[in-house]
Structure formats: structure tokens, C-alpha cells
C-alpha atoms as a PDB file:
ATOM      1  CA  UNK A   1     -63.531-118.254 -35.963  1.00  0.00           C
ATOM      2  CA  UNK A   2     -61.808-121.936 -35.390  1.00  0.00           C
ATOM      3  CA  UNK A   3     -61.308-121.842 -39.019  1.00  0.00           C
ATOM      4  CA  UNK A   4     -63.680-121.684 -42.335  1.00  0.00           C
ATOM      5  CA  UNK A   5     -65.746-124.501 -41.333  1.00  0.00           C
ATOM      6  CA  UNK A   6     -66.595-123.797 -37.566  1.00  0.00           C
ATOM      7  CA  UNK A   7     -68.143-121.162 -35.556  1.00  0.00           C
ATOM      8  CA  UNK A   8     -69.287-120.845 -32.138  1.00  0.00           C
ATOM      9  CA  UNK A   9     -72.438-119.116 -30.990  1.00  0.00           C
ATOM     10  CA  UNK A  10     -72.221-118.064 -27.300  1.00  0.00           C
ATOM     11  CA  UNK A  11     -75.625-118.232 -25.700  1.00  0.00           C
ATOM     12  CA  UNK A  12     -77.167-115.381 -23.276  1.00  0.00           C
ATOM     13  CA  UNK A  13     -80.318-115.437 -21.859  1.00  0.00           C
ATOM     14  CA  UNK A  14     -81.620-112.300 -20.783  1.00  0.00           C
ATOM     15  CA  UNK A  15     -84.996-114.824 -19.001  1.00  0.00           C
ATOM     16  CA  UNK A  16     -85.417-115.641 -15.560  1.00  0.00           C
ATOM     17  CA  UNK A  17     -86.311-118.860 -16.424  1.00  0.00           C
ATOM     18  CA  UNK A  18     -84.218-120.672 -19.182  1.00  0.00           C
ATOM     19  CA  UNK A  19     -83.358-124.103 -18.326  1.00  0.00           C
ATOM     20  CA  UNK A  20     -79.800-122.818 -17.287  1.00  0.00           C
ATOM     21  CA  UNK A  21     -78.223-119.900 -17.583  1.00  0.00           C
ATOM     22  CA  UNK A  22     -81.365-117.605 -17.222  1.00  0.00           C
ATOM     23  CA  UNK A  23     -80.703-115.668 -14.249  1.00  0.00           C
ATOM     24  CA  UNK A  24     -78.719-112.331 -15.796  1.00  0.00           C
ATOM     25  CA  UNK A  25     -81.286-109.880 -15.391  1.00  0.00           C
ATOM     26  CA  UNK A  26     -79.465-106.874 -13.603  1.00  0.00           C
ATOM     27  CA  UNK A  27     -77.219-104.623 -16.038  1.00  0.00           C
ATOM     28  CA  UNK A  28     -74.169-105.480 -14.310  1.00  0.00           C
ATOM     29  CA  UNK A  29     -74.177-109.132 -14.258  1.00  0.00           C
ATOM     30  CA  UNK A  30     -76.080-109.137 -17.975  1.00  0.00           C
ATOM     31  CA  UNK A  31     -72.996-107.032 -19.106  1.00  0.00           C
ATOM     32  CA  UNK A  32     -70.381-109.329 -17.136  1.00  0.00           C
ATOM     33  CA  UNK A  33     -71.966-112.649 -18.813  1.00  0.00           C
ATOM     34  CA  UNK A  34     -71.454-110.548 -22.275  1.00  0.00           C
ATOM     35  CA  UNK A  35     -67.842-109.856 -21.859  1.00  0.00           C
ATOM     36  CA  UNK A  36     -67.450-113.585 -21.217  1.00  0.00           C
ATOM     37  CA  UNK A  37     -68.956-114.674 -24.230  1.00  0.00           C
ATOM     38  CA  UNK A  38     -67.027-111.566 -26.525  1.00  0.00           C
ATOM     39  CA  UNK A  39     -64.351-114.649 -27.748  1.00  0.00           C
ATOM     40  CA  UNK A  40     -67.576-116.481 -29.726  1.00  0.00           C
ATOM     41  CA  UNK A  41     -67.797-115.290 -33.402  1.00  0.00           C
ATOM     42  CA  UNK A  42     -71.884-114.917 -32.302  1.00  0.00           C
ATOM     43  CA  UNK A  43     -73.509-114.145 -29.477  1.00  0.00           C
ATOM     44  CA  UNK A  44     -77.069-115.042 -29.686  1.00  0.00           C
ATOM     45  CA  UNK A  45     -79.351-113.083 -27.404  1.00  0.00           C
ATOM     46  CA  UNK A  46     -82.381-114.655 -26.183  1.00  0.00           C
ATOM     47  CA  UNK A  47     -85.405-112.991 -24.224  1.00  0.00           C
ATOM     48  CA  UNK A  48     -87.958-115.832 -24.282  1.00  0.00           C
ATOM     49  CA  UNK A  49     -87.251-119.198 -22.361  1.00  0.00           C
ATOM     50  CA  UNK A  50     -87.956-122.225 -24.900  1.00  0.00           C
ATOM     51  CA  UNK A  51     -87.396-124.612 -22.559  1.00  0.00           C
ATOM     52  CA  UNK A  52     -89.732-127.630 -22.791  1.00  0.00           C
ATOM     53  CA  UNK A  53     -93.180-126.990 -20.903  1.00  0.00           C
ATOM     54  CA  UNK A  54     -92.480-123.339 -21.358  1.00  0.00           C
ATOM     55  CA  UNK A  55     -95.243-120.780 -21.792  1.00  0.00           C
ATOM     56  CA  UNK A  56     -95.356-118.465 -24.592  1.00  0.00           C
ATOM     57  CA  UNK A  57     -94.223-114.987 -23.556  1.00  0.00           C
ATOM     58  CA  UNK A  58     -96.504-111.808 -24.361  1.00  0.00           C
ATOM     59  CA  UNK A  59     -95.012-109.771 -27.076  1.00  0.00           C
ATOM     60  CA  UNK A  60     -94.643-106.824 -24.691  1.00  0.00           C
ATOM     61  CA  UNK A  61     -92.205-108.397 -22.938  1.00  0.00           C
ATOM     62  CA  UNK A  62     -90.002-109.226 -25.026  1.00  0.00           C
ATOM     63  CA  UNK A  63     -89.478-106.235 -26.078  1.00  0.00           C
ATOM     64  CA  UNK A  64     -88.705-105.019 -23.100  1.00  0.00           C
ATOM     65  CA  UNK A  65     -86.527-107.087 -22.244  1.00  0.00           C
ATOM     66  CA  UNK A  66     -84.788-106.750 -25.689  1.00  0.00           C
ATOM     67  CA  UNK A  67     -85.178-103.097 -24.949  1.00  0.00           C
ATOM     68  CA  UNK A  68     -83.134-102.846 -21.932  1.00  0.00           C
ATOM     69  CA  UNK A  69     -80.603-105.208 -23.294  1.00  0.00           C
ATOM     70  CA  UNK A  70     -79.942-102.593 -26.472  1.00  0.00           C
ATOM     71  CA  UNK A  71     -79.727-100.060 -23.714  1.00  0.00           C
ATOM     72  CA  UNK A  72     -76.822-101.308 -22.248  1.00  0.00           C
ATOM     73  CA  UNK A  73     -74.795-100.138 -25.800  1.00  0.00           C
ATOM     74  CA  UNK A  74     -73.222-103.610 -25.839  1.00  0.00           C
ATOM     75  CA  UNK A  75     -71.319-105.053 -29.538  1.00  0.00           C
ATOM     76  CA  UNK A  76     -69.850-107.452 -31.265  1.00  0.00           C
ATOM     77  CA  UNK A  77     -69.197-107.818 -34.905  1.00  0.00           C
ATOM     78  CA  UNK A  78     -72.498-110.661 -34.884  1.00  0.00           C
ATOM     79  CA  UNK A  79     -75.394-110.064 -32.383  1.00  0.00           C
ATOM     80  CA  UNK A  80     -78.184-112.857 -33.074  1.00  0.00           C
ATOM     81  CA  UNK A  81     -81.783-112.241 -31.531  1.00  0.00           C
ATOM     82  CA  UNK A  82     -83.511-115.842 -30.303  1.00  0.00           C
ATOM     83  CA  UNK A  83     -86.892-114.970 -31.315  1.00  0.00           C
ATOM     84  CA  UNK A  84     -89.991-115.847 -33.386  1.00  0.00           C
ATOM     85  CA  UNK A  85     -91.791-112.826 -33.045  1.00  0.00           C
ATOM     86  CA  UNK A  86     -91.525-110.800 -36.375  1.00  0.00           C
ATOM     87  CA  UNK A  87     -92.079-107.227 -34.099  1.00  0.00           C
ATOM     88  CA  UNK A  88     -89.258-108.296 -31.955  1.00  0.00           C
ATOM     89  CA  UNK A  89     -86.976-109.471 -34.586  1.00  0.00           C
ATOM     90  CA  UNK A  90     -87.005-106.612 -36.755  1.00  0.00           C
ATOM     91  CA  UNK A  91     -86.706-103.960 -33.648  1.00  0.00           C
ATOM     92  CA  UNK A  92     -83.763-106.116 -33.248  1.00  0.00           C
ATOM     93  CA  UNK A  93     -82.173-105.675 -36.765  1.00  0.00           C
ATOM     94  CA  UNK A  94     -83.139-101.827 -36.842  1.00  0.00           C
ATOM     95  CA  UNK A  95     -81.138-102.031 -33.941  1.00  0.00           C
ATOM     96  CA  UNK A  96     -77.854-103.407 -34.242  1.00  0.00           C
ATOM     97  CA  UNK A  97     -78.393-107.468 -34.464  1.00  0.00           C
ATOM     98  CA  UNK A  98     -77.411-108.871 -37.714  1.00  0.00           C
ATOM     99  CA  UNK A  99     -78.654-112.189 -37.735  1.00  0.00           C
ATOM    100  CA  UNK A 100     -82.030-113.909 -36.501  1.00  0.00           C
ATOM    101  CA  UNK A 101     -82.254-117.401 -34.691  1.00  0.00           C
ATOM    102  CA  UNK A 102     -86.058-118.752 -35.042  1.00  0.00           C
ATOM    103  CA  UNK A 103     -86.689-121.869 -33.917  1.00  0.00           C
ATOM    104  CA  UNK A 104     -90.381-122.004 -35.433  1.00  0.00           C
ATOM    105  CA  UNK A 105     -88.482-122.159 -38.807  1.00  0.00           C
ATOM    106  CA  UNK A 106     -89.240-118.637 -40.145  1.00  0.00           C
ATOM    107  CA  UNK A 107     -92.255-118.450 -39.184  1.00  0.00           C
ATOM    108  CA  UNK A 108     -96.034-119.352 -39.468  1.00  0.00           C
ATOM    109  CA  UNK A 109     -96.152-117.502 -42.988  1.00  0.00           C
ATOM    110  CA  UNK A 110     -92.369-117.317 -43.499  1.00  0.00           C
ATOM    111  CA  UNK A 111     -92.614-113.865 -42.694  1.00  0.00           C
ATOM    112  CA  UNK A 112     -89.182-114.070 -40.752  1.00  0.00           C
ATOM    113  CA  UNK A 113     -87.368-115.382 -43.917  1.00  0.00           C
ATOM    114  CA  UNK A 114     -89.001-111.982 -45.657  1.00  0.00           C
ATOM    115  CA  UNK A 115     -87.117-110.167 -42.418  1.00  0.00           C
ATOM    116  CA  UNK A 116     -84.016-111.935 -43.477  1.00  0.00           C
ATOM    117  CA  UNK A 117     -84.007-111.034 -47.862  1.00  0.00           C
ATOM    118  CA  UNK A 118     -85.434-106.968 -46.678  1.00  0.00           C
ATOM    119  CA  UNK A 119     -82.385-106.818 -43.886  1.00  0.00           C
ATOM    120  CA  UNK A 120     -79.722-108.589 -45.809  1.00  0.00           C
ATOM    121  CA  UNK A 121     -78.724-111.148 -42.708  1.00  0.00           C
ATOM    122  CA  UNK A 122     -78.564-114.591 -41.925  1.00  0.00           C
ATOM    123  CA  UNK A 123     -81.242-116.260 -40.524  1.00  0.00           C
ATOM    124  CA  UNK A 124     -81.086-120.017 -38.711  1.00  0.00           C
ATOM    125  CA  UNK A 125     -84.054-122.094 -39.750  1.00  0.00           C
ATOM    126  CA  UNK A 126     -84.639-124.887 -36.786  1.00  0.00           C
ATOM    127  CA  UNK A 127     -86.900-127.595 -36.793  1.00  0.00           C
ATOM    128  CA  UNK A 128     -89.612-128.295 -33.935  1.00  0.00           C
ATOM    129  CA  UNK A 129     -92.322-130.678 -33.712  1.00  0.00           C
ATOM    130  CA  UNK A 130     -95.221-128.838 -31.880  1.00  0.00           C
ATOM    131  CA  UNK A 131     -94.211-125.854 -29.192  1.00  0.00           C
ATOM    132  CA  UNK A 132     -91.993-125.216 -26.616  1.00  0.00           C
ATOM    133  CA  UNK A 133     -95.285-125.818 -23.723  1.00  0.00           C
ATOM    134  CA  UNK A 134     -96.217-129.275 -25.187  1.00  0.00           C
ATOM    135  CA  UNK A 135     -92.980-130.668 -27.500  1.00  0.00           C
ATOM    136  CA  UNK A 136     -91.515-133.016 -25.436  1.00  0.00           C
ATOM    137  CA  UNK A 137     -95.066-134.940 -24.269  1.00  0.00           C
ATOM    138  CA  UNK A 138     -95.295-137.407 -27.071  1.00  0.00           C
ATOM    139  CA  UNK A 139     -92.656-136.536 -29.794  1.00  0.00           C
ATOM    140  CA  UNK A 140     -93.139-139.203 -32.982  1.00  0.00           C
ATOM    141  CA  UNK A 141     -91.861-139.593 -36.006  1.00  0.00           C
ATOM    142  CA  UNK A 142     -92.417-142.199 -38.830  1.00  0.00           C
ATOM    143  CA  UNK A 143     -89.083-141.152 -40.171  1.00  0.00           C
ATOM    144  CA  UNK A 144     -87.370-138.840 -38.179  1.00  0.00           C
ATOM    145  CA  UNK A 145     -84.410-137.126 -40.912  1.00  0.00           C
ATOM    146  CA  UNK A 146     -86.612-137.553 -44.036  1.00  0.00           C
ATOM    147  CA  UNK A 147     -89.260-135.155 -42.036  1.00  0.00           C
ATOM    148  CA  UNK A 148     -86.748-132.806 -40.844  1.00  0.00           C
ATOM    149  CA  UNK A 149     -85.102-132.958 -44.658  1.00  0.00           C
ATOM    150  CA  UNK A 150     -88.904-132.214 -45.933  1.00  0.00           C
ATOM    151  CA  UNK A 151     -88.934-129.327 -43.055  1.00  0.00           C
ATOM    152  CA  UNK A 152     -86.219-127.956 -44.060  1.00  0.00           C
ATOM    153  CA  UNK A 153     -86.985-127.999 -48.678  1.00  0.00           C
ATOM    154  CA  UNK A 154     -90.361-126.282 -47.992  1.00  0.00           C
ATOM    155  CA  UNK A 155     -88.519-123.134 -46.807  1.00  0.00           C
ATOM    156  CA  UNK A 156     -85.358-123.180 -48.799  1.00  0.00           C
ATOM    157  CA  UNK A 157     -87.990-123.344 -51.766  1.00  0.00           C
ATOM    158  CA  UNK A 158     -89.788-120.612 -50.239  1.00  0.00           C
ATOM    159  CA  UNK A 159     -86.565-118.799 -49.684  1.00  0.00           C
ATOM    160  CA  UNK A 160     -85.282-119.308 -53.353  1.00  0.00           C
ATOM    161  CA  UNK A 161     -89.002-118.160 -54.360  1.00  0.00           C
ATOM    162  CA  UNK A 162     -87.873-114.571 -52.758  1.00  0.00           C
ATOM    163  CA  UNK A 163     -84.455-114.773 -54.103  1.00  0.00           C
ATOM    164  CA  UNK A 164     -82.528-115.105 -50.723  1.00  0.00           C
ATOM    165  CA  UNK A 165     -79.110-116.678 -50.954  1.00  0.00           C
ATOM    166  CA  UNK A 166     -78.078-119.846 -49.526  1.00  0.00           C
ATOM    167  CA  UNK A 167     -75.347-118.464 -48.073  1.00  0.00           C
ATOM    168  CA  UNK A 168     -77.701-116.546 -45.314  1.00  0.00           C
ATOM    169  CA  UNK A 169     -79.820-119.801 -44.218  1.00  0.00           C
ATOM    170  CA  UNK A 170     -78.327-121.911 -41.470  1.00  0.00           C
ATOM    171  CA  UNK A 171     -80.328-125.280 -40.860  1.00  0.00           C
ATOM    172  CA  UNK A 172     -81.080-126.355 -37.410  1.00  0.00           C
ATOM    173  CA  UNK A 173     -82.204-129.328 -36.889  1.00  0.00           C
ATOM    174  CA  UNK A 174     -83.660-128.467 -33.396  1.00  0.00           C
ATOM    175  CA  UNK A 175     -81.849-130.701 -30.694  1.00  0.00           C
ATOM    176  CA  UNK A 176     -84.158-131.276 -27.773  1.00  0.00           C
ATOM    177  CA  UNK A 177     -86.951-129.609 -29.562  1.00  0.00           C
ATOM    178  CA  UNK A 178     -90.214-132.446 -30.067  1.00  0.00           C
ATOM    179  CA  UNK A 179     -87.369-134.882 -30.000  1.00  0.00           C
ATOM    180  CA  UNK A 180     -86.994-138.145 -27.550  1.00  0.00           C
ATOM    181  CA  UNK A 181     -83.826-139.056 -26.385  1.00  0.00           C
ATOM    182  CA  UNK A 182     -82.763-141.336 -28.609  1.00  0.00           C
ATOM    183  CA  UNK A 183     -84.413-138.844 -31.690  1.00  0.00           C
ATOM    184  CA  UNK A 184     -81.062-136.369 -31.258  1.00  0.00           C
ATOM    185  CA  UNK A 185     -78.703-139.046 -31.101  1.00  0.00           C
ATOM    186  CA  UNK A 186     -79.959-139.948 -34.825  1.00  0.00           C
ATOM    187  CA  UNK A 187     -79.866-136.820 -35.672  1.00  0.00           C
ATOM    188  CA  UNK A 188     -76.122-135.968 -34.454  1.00  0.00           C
ATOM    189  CA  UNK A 189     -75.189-139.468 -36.415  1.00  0.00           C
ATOM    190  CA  UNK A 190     -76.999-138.118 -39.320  1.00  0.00           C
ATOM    191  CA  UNK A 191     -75.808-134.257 -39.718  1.00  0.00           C
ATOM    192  CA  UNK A 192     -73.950-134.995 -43.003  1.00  0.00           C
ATOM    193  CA  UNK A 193     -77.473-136.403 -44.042  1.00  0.00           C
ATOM    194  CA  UNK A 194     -78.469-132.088 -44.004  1.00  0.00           C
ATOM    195  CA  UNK A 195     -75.599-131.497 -46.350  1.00  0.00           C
ATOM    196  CA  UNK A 196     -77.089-131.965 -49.383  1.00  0.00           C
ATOM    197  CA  UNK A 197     -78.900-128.501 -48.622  1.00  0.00           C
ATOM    198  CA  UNK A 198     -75.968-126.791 -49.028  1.00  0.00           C
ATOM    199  CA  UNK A 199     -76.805-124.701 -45.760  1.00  0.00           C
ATOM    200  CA  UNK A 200     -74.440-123.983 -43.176  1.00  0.00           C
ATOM    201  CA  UNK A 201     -75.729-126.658 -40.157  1.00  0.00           C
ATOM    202  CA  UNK A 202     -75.966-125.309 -36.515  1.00  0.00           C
ATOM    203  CA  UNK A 203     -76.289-127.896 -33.504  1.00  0.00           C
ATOM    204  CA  UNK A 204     -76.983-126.443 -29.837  1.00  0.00           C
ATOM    205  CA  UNK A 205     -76.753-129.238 -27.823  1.00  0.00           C
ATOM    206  CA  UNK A 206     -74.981-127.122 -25.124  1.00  0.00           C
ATOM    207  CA  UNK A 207     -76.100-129.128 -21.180  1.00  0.00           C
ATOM    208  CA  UNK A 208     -79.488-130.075 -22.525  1.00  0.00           C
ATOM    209  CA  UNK A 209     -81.120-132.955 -21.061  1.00  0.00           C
ATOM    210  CA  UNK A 210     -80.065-135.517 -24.007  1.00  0.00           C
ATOM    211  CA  UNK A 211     -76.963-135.591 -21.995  1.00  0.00           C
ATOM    212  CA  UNK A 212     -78.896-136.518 -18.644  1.00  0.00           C
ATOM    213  CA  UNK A 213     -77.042-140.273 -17.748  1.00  0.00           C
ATOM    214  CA  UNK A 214     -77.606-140.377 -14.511  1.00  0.00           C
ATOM    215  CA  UNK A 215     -79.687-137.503 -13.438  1.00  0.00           C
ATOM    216  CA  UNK A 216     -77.418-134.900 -13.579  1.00  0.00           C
ATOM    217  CA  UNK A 217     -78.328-131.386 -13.477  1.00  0.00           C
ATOM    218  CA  UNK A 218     -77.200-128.939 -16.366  1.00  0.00           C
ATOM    219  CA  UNK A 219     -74.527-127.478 -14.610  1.00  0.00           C
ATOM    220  CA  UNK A 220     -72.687-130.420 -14.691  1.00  0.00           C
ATOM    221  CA  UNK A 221     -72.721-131.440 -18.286  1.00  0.00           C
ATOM    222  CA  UNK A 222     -69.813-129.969 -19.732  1.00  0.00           C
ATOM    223  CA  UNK A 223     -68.142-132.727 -20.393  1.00  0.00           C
ATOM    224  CA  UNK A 224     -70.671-134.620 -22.041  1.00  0.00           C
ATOM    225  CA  UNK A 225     -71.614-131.223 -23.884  1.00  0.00           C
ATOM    226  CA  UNK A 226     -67.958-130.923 -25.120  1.00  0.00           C
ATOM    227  CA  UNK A 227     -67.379-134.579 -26.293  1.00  0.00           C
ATOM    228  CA  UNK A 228     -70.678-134.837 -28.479  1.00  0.00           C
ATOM    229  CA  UNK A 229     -70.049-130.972 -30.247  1.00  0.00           C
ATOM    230  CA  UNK A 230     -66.660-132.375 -31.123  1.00  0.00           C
ATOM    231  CA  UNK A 231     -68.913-135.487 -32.559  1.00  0.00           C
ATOM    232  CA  UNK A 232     -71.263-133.268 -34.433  1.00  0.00           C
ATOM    233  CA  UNK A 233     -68.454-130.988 -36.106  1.00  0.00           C
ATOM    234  CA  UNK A 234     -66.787-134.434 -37.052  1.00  0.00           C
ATOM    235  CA  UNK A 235     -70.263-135.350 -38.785  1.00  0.00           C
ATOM    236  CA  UNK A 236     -70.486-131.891 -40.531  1.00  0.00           C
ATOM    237  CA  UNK A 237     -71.592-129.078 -37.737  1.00  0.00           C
ATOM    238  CA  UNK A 238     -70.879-125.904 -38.830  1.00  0.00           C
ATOM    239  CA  UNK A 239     -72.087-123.636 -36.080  1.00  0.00           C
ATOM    240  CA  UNK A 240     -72.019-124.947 -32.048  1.00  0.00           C
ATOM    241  CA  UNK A 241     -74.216-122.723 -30.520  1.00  0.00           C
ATOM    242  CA  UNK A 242     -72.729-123.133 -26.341  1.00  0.00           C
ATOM    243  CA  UNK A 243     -73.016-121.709 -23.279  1.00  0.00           C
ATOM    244  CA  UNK A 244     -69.574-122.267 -22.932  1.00  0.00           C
ATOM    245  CA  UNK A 245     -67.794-120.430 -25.793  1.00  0.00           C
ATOM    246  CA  UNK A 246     -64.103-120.960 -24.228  1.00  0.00           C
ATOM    247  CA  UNK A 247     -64.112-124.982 -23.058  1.00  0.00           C
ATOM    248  CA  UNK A 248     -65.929-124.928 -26.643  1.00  0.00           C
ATOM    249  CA  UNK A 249     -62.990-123.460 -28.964  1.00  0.00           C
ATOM    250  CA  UNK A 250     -60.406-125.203 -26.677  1.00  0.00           C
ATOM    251  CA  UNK A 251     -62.052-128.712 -27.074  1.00  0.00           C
ATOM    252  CA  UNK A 252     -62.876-128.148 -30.799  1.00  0.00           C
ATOM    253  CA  UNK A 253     -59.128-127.159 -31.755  1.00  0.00           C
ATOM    254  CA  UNK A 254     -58.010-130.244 -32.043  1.00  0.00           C
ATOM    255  CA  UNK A 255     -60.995-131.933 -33.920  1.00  0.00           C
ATOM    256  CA  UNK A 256     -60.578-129.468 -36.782  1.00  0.00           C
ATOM    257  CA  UNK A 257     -57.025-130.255 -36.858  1.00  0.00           C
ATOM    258  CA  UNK A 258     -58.191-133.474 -37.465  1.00  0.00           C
ATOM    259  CA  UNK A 259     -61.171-133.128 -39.790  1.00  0.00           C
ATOM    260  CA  UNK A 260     -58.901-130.990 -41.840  1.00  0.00           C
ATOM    261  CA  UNK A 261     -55.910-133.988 -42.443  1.00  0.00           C
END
């Protein structure tokens, strides 16, 4: 950990098709991408691509993918499955994860909230307008943080209804997820806006396409990826979930140092 107020979430995709880094599929290069990312205080495993215009994956699948990945016999002190899939999830925390990152916000009946009070963990509530196939069409808001800030009260209520701590909810509010360009530059401006939850705040803004200038390709937005997470911890980030858990700790050193004074 950077210090109390930061963490880093390492990403790895176990997909062939995530918008990135999705290409790890044998055992040797999925367990060579894991060592890299052992320096993040979580590593958040995702079987599922989410990109925009992505179809939903069957179930099955996932698993099995999720299966082979808890085959390897690969740990770390926090293991985070990417998933909305309650079946998938909870195979997950039966084996070994200790943490869940939906990004339909807990789920159509808040049944992955339930997962989170009958498991003890954390779970990261994210906000989405529409799906992963169709979010990025047409996204609209009248008001763009008031309707993430209602989002986001229907299932801490829901939450508190069930008795599950604050301290295991993490608020999201979904970068690049049914939001235009300009949409997740309001919301990085606005991330001290989500403090009055009292929630931990994670931003995963890691290469996505918010930082496309001049038609750049992912692979080359470090730089851009590193300046605005140091923005976003200055404005009250508290998680940076990253595909680049290294350049992320270096670059955020010194911004701590200096939210701290």
C-alpha cells in the first residue's frame, strides 16, 4: 500500500478479447503476467471482456476460465474476481478471492451485495448506464453526478438494510462505462463530490479510450494514464485500478507526498 489512503489494483484479464491486455490465455504467460502484477495490494482477475460493444459471455465460460485460473494455485493476500455473475462470484470466494468487482452495481436484485454481508469481503459497486454491447451508443445524462450519487444511495441503503459495513463497499463511478468523453472528465473533477458516501472511491481509467488525443492506440497511453490517476487521487481516489501497477506506485509517490502536506 502507498500509504492509508491509496491502493492499487493490478488488472489481469484472463479474455482473449479485452480491449488491451486480453491475450494471457496459456498457463505460462497467465502466471508470468501474475508475478508482474504481485507488487499491487489487489489483483483483480477478470474472465469476461466489458469492453464497449462487447457480448455477454455464457455462464459456462466463465467458469471455466475462472476454473483454470484457480488451477494454476496462484496468491496474493487480495484476489478480486471482475464479474457480475452471482455463480461465478461465489465459486470465486469459496475459492480463495476475497473481494468482488461488479460493474452492474451488485446486481439486478442486489444479490451480489448479499454475496458480499454472507462472505465477509469487500465488494466495488460501479456505475453503468445500459451494458457493455450497447453503453457507449448514445450515453445521456440530465445530470450526470447527481445520477451516479442517486446510483450509488439506492444500494448503500440496500446494503445498510442487510447490515453490511461501509467499510466493505468501494464506489465506482464507472469510467468509460455509458459515459461520453467529456462525461469522465466531470466525473474525475468531481470525485470528492462521492465523498460524502463515506465509501472508499475506485477509478480505473488505466489506457481507456478517454485518453484517445490523437488516435492513439492503448498501448501507448501510459502517460496520459499516469498523469490523470495522479489527478484523481489528488481529487479523492482511493483505489487506481491499472494495468500498470509499477509506473502506477512510482508516479503516485510523489502525489501522496503532496496530498499529505
Amino acid at each position: 500500500m502507498l500509504n492509508n489512503s491509496c491502493e492499487i489494483m493490478g488488472v489481469l484479464n484472463i479474455t482473449p478479447d479485452s480491449f488491451y491486455d486480453g491475450k494471457y490465455l496459456s498457463k505460462s504467460s497467465l502466471q508470468k503476467k501474475f508475478q508482474n502484477l504481485e507488487s499491487s495490494d489487489i489483483i483483480d482477475i477478470g474472465a469476461e471482456s466489458t469492453r464497449p460493444g462487447a457480448k455477454p459471455l455464457p455462464e459456462k465460460e466463465e467458469l471455466r476460465r475462472v476454473e483454470e485460473f484457480i488451477s494454476l494455485n496462484l496468491t496474493h493476500k487480495k484476489l478480486s474476481i471482475d464479474s457480475y455473475k452471482s455463480k461465478v462470484i461465489e465459486y470465486c470466494l469459496i475459492n480463495g478471492f476475497n473481494m468482488i468487482n461488479d460493474i452492474s452495481g451488485g446486481g439486478k436484485n442486489f444479490e451480489n451485495i448479499d454475496l458480499s454481508k454472507e462472505y465477509d469481503v469487500p465488494i466495488v459497486i460501479m456505475h453503468m448506464q445500459g451494458n457493455p454491447l450497447g453503453m457507449q451508443q448514445n450515453p445521456n445524462y440530465k445530470n450526470l453526478i447527481d445520477e451516479i450519487s442517486m446510483f450509488f444511495d439506492l444500494r448503500l441503503n440496500y446494503a445498510s438494510k442487510i447490515g453490511l459495513n461501509l467499510d466493505k463497499i468501494i464506489l465506482d463511478p464507472g469510467i468509460g462505462f455509458g459515459k461520453s468523453f467529456n462525461n469522465n472528465y466531470e466525473i474525475i473533477k468531481n470525485i470528492n463530490e462521492f465523498k460524502k458516501f463515506n465509501c472508499k472511491i475506485l477509478i480505473g481509467l488505466s489506457r481507456k479510450s478517454m485518453l484517445n488525443f490523437n488516435d492513439n492506440l492503448p498501448k501507448d497511453r501510459l502517460y496520459k494514464s499516469l498523469t490523470m490517476q495522479a489527478i484523481s487521487v489528488l481529487n479523492g481516489a482511493n483505489i487506481i485500478r491499472t494495468h500498470d501497477p509499477v509506473e502506477t506506485r512510482d508516479s503516485l509517490e510523489p502525489v501522496l507526498k503532496l496530498k499529505d502536506l
